[in-house]
PDB file of N, CA and C in Angstrom:
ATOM      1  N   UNK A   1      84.921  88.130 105.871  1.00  0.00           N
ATOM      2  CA  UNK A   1      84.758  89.557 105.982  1.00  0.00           C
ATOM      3  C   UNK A   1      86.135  90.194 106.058  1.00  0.00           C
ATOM      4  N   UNK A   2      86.189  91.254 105.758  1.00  0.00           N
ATOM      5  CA  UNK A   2      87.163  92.183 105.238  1.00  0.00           C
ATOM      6  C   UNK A   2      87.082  93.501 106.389  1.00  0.00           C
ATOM      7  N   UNK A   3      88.104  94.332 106.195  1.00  0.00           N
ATOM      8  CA  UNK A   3      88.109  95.908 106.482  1.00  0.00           C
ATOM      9  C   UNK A   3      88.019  96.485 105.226  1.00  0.00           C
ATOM     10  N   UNK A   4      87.295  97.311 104.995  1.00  0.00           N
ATOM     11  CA  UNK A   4      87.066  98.027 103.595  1.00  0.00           C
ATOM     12  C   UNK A   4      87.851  98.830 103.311  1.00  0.00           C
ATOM     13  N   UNK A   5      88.087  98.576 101.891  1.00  0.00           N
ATOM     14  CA  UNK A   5      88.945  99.994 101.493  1.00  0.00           C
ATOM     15  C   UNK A   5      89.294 101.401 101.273  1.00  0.00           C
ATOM     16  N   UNK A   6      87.871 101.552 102.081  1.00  0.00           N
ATOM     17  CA  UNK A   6      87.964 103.169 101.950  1.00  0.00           C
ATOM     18  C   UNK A   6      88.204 103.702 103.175  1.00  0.00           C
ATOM     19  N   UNK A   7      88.448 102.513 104.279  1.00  0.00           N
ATOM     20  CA  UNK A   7      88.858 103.557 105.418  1.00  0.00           C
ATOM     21  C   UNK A   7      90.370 102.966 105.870  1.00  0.00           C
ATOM     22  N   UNK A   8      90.860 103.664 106.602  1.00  0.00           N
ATOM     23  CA  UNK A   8      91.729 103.340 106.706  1.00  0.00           C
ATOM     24  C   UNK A   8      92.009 103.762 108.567  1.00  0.00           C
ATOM     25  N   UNK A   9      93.296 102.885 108.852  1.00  0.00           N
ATOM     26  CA  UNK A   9      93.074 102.390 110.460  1.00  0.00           C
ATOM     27  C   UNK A   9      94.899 103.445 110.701  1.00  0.00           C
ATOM     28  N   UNK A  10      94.568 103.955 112.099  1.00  0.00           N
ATOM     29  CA  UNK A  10      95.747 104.768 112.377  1.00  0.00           C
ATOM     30  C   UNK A  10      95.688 104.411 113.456  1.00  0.00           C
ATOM     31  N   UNK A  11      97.297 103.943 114.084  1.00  0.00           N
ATOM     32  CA  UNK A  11      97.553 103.995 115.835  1.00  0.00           C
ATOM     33  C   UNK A  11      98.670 104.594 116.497  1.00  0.00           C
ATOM     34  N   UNK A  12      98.168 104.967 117.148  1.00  0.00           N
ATOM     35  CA  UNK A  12      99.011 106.206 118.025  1.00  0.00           C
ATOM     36  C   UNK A  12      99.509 105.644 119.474  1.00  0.00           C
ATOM     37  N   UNK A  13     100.249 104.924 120.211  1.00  0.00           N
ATOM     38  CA  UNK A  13     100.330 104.479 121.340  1.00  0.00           C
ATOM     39  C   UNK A  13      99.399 103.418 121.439  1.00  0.00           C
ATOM     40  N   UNK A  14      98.211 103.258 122.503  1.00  0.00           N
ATOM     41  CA  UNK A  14      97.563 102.714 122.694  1.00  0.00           C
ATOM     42  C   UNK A  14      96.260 103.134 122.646  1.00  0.00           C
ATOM     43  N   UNK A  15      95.738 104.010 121.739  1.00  0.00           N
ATOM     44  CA  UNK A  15      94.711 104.482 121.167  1.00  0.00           C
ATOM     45  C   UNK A  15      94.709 104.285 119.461  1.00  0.00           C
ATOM     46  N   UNK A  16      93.628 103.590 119.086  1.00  0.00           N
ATOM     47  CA  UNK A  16      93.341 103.719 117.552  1.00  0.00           C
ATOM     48  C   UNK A  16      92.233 104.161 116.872  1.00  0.00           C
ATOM     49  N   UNK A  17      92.454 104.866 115.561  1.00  0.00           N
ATOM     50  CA  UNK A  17      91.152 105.303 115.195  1.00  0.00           C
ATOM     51  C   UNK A  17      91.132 104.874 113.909  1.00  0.00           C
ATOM     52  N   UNK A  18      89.928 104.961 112.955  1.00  0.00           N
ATOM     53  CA  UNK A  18      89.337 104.362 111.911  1.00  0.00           C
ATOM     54  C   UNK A  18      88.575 105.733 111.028  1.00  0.00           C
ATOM     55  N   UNK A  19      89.661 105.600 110.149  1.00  0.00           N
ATOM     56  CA  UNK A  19      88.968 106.941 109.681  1.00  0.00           C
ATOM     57  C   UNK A  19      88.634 106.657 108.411  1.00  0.00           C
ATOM     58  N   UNK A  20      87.678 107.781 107.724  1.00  0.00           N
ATOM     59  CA  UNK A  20      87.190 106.999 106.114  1.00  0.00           C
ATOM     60  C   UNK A  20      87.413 107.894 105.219  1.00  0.00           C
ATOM     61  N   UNK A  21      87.610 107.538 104.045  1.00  0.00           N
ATOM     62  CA  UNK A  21      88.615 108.096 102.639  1.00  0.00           C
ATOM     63  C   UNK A  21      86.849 108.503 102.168  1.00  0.00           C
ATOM     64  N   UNK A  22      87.736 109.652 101.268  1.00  0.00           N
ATOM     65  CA  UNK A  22      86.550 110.534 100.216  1.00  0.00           C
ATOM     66  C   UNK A  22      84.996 109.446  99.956  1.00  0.00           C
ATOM     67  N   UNK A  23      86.341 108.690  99.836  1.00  0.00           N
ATOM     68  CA  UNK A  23      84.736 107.440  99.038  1.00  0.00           C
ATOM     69  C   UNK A  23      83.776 106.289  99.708  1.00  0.00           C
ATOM     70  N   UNK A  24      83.782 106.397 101.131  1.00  0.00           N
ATOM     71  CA  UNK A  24      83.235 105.758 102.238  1.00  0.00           C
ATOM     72  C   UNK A  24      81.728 106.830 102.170  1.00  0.00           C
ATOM     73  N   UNK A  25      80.876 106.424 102.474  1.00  0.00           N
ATOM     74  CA  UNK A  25      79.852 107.351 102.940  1.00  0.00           C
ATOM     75  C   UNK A  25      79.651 107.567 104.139  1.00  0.00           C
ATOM     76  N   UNK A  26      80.118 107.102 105.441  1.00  0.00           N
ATOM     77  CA  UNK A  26      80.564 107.081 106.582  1.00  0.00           C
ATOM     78  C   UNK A  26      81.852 109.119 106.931  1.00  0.00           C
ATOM     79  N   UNK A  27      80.847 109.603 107.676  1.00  0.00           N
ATOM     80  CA  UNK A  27      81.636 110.933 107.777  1.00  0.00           C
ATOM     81  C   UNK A  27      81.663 110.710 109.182  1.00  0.00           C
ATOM     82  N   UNK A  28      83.275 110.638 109.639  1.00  0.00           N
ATOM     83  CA  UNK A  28      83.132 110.993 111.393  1.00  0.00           C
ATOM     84  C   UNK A  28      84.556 109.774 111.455  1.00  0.00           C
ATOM     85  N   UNK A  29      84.568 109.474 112.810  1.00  0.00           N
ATOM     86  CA  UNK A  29      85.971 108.772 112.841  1.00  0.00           C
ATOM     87  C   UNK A  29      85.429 108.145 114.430  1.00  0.00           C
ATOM     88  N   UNK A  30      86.226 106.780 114.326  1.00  0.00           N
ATOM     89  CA  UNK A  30      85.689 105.497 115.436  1.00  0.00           C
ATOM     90  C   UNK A  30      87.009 105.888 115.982  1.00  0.00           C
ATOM     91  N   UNK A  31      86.900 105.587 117.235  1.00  0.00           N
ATOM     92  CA  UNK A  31      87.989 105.794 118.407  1.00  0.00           C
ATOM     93  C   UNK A  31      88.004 104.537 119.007  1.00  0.00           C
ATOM     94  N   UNK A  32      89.097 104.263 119.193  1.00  0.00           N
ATOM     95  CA  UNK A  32      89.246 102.847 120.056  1.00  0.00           C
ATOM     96  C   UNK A  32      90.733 102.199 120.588  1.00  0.00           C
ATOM     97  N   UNK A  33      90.408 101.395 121.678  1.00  0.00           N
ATOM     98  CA  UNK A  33      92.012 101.089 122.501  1.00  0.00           C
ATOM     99  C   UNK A  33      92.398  99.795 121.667  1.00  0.00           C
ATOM    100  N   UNK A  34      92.931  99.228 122.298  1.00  0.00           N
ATOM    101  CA  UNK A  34      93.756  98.528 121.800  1.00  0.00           C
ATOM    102  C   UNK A  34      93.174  96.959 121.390  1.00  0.00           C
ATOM    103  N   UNK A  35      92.216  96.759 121.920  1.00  0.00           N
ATOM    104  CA  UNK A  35      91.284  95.937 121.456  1.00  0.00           C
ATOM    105  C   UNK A  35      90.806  95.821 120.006  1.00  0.00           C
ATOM    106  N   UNK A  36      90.321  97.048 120.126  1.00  0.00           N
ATOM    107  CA  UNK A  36      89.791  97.660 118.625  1.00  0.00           C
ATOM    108  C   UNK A  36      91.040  97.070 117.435  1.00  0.00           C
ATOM    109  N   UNK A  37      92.339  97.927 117.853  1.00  0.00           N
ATOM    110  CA  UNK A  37      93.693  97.445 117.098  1.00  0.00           C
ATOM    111  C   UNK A  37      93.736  96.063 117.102  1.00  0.00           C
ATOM    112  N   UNK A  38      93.580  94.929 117.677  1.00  0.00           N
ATOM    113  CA  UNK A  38      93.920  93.519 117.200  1.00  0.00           C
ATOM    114  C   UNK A  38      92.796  93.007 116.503  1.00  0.00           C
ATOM    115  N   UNK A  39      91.769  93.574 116.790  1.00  0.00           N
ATOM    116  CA  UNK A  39      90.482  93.131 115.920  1.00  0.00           C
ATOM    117  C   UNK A  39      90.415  93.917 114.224  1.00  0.00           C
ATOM    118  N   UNK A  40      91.236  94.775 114.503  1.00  0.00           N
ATOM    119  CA  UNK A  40      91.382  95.484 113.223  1.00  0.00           C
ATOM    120  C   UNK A  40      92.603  94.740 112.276  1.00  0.00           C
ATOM    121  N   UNK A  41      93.399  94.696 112.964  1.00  0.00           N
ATOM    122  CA  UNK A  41      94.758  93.545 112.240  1.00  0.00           C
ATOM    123  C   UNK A  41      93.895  92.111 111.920  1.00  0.00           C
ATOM    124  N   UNK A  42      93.317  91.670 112.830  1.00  0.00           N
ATOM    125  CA  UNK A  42      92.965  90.510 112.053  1.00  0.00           C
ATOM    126  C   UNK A  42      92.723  90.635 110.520  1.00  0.00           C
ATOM    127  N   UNK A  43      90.894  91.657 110.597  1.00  0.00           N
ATOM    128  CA  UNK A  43      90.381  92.256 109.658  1.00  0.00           C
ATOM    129  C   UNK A  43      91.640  93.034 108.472  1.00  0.00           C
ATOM    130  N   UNK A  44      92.736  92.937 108.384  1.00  0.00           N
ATOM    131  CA  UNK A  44      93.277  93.486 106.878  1.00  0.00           C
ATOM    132  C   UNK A  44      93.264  91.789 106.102  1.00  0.00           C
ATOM    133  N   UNK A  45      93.069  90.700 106.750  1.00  0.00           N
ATOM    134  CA  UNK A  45      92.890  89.769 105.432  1.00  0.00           C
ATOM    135  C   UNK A  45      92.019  89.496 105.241  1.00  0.00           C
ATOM    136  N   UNK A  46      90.961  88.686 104.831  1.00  0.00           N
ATOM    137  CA  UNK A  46      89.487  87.893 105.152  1.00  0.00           C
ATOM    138  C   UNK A  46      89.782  87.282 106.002  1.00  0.00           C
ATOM    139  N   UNK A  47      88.689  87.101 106.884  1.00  0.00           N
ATOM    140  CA  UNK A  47      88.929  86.310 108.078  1.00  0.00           C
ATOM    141  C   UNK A  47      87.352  85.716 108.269  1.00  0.00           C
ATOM    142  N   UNK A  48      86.895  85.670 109.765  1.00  0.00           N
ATOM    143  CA  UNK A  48      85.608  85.462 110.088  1.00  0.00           C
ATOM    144  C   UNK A  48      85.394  85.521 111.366  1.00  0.00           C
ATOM    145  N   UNK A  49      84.575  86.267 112.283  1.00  0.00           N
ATOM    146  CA  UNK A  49      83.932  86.589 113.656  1.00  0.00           C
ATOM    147  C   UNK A  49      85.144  85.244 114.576  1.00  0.00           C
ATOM    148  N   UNK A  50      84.647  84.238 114.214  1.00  0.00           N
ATOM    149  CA  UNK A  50      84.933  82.965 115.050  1.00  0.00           C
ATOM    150  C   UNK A  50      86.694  82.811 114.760  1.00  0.00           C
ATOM    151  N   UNK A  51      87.524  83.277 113.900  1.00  0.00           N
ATOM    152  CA  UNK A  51      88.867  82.466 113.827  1.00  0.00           C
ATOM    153  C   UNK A  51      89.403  84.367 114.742  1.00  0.00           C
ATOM    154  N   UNK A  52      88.596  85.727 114.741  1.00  0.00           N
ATOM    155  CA  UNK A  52      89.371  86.466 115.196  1.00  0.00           C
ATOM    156  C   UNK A  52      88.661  86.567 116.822  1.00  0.00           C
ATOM    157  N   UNK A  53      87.902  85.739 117.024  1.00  0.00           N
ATOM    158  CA  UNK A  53      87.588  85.131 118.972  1.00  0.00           C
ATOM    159  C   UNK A  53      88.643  84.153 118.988  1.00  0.00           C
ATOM    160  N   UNK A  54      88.467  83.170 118.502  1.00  0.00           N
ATOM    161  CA  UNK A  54      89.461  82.093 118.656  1.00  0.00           C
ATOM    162  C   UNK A  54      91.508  82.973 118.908  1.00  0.00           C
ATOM    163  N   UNK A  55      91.149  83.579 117.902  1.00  0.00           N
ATOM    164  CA  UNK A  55      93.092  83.863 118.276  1.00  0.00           C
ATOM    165  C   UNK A  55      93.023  84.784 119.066  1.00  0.00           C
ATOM    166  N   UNK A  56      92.355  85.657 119.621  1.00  0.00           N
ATOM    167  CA  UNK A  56      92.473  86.200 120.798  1.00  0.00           C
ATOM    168  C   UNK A  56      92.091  85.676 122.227  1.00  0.00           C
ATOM    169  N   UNK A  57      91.443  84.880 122.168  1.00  0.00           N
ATOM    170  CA  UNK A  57      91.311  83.828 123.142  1.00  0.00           C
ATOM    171  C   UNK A  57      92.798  83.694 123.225  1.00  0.00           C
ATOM    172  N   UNK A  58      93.617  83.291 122.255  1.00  0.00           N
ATOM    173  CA  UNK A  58      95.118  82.204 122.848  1.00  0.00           C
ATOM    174  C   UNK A  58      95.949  84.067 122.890  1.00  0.00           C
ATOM    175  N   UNK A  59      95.285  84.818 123.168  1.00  0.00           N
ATOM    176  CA  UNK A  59      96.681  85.998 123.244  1.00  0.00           C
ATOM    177  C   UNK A  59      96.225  86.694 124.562  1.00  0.00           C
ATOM    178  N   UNK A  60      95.064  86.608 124.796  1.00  0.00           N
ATOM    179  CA  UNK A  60      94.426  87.398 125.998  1.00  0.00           C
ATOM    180  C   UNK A  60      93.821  85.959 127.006  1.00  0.00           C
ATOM    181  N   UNK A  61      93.963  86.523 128.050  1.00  0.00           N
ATOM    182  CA  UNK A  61      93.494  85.442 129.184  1.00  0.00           C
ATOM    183  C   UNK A  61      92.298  86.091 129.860  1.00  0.00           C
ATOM    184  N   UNK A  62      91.481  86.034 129.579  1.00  0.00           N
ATOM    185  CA  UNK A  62      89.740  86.685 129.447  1.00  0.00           C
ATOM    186  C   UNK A  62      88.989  85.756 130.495  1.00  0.00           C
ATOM    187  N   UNK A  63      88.901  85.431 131.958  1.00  0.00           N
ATOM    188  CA  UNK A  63      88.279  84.617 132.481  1.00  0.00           C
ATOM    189  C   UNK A  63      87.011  84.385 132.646  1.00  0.00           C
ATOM    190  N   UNK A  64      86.484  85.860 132.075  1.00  0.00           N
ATOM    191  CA  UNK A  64      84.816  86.270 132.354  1.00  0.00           C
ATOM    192  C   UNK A  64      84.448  86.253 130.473  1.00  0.00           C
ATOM    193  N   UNK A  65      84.922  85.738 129.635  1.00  0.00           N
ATOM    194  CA  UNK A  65      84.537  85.455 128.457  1.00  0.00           C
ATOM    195  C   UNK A  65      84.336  87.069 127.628  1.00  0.00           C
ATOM    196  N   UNK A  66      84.927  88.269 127.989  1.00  0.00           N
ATOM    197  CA  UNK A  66      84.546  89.201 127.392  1.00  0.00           C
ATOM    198  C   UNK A  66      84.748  89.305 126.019  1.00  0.00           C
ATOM    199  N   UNK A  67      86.038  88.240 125.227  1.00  0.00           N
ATOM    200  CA  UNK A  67      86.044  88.837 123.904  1.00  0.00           C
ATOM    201  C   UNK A  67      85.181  88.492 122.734  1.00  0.00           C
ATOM    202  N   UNK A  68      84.335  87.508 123.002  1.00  0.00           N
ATOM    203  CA  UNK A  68      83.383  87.292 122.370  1.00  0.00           C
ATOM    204  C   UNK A  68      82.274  88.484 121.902  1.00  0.00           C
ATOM    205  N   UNK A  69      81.895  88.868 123.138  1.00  0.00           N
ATOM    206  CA  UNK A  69      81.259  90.197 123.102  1.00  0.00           C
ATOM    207  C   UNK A  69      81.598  91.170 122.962  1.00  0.00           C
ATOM    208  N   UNK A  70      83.136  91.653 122.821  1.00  0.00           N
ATOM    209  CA  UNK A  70      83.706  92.687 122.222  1.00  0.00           C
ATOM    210  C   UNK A  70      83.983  92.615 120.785  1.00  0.00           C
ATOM    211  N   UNK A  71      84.746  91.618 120.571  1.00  0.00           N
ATOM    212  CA  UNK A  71      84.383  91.253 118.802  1.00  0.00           C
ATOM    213  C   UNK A  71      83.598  91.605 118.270  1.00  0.00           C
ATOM    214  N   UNK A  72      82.079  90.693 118.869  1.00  0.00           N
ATOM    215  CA  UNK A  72      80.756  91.356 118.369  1.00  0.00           C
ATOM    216  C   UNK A  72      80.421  92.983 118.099  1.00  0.00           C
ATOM    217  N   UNK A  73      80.724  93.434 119.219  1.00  0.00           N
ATOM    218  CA  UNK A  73      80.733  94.482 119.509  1.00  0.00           C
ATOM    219  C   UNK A  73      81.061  95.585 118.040  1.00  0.00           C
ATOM    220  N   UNK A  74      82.374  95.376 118.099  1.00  0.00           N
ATOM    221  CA  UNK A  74      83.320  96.392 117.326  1.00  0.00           C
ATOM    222  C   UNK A  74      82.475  95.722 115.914  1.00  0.00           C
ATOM    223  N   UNK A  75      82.389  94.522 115.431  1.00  0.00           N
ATOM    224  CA  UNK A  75      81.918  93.962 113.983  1.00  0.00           C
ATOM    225  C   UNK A  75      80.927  94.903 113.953  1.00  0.00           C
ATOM    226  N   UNK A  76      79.812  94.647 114.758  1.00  0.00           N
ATOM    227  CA  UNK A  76      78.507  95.257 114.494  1.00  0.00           C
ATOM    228  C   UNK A  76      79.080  97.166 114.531  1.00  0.00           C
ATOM    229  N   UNK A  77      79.646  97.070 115.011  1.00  0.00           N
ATOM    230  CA  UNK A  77      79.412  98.957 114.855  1.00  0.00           C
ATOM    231  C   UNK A  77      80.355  99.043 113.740  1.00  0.00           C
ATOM    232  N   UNK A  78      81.441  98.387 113.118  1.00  0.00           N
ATOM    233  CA  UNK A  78      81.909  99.199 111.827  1.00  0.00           C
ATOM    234  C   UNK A  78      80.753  98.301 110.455  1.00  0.00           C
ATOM    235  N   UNK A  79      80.496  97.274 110.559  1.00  0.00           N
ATOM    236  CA  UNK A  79      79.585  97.307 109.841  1.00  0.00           C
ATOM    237  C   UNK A  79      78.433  98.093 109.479  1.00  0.00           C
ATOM    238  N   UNK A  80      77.996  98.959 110.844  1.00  0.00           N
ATOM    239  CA  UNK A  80      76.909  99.419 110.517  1.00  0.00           C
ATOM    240  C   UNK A  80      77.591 100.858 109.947  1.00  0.00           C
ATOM    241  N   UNK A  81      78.912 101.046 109.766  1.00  0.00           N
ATOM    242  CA  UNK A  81      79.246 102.316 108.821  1.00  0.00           C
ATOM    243  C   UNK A  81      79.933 101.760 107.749  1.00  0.00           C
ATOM    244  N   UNK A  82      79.579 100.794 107.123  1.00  0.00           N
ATOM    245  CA  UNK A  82      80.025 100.654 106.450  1.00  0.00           C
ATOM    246  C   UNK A  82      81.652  99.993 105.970  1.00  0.00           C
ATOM    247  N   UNK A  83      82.484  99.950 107.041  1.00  0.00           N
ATOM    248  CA  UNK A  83      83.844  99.474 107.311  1.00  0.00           C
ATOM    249  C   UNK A  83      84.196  98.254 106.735  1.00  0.00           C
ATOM    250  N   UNK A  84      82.879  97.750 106.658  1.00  0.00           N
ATOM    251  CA  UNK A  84      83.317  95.746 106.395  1.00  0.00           C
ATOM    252  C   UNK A  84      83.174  95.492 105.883  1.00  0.00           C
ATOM    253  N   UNK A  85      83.404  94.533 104.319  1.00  0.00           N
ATOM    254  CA  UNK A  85      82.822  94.137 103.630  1.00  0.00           C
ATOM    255  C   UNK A  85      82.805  92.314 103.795  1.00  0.00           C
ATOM    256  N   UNK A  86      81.595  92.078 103.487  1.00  0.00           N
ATOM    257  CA  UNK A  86      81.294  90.426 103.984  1.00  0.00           C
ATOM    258  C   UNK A  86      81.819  89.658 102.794  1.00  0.00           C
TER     259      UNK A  86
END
Protein backbone atom coordinates (compact mmCIF):
# COMPACT_ATOMS: atom_id res chain seq x y z
CA UNK A 1 0.00 0.00 0.00
CA UNK A 2 0.83 3.40 -0.99
CA UNK A 3 -0.19 7.20 -0.07
CA UNK A 4 -2.07 8.30 -3.10
CA UNK A 5 -1.34 10.76 -5.38
CA UNK A 6 -3.76 13.08 -5.16
CA UNK A 7 -3.25 14.13 -1.75
CA UNK A 8 -0.67 15.44 -0.50
CA UNK A 9 0.88 15.57 3.29
CA UNK A 10 2.00 19.09 4.96
CA UNK A 11 3.88 19.57 8.44
CA UNK A 12 4.02 22.38 10.42
CA UNK A 13 5.93 21.78 13.84
CA UNK A 14 4.35 19.00 15.38
CA UNK A 15 1.04 19.02 13.76
CA UNK A 16 0.30 17.41 10.25
CA UNK A 17 -2.33 17.53 7.81
CA UNK A 18 -3.38 15.57 4.65
CA UNK A 19 -4.91 17.45 2.22
CA UNK A 20 -6.40 16.35 -1.30
CA UNK A 21 -5.61 17.73 -4.88
CA UNK A 22 -8.55 18.65 -7.45
CA UNK A 23 -8.59 14.98 -8.35
CA UNK A 24 -9.16 13.04 -5.00
CA UNK A 25 -12.90 12.83 -4.36
CA UNK A 26 -12.23 13.22 -0.73
CA UNK A 27 -13.21 17.19 0.14
CA UNK A 28 -12.02 18.26 3.71
CA UNK A 29 -8.49 17.83 5.28
CA UNK A 30 -7.20 15.05 8.13
CA UNK A 31 -5.40 16.66 11.03
CA UNK A 32 -2.91 14.84 12.89
CA UNK A 33 0.31 14.86 15.41
CA UNK A 34 3.10 13.43 14.89
CA UNK A 35 2.21 9.95 14.80
CA UNK A 36 0.14 10.49 11.86
CA UNK A 37 3.68 12.09 10.29
CA UNK A 38 5.79 8.80 10.70
CA UNK A 39 3.01 6.68 9.52
CA UNK A 40 2.71 8.95 6.62
CA UNK A 41 6.63 8.84 5.74
CA UNK A 42 6.55 5.32 5.83
CA UNK A 43 3.50 5.38 3.35
CA UNK A 44 5.49 7.65 0.43
CA UNK A 45 7.00 4.12 -0.71
CA UNK A 46 4.96 0.80 -0.78
CA UNK A 47 5.18 -0.62 2.27
CA UNK A 48 2.65 -2.82 4.40
CA UNK A 49 0.55 -2.38 7.90
CA UNK A 50 3.16 -4.93 9.56
CA UNK A 51 6.86 -3.54 8.31
CA UNK A 52 5.32 0.29 9.35
CA UNK A 53 4.33 -1.44 13.25
CA UNK A 54 7.45 -3.19 13.14
CA UNK A 55 9.76 0.09 12.56
CA UNK A 56 8.02 2.02 14.90
CA UNK A 57 8.11 -0.43 17.44
CA UNK A 58 12.23 0.00 17.21
CA UNK A 59 11.73 4.09 17.27
CA UNK A 60 9.02 4.42 19.95
CA UNK A 61 9.09 2.51 23.30
CA UNK A 62 5.20 1.78 23.53
CA UNK A 63 4.86 -0.49 26.74
CA UNK A 64 1.04 -0.76 26.54
CA UNK A 65 1.28 -1.91 22.73
CA UNK A 66 -0.51 1.27 21.37
CA UNK A 67 1.05 1.41 17.90
CA UNK A 68 -0.48 -1.35 16.54
CA UNK A 69 -3.77 0.19 17.07
CA UNK A 70 -2.83 3.48 15.95
CA UNK A 71 -1.46 2.30 12.65
CA UNK A 72 -4.66 0.58 12.27
CA UNK A 73 -6.23 3.37 13.16
CA UNK A 74 -4.86 6.13 10.79
CA UNK A 75 -4.82 3.07 7.67
CA UNK A 76 -8.44 2.57 8.14
CA UNK A 77 -9.46 6.25 8.19
CA UNK A 78 -7.33 7.44 5.11
CA UNK A 79 -8.39 4.51 3.32
CA UNK A 80 -11.77 5.09 3.87
CA UNK A 81 -11.11 8.62 1.91
CA UNK A 82 -9.56 7.37 -0.33
CA UNK A 83 -5.67 8.27 0.55
CA UNK A 84 -4.29 4.71 -0.06
CA UNK A 85 -3.87 2.85 -2.67
CA UNK A 86 -3.40 -1.09 -2.00
Amino acid sequence: MKLNKDFLVHKTGSEVVVIPTGNADFSGIIKGNETLGVILDYLKEDTTKETIVSEMKKIYDDENSHIESDVNSVITRLKSIGAIDD
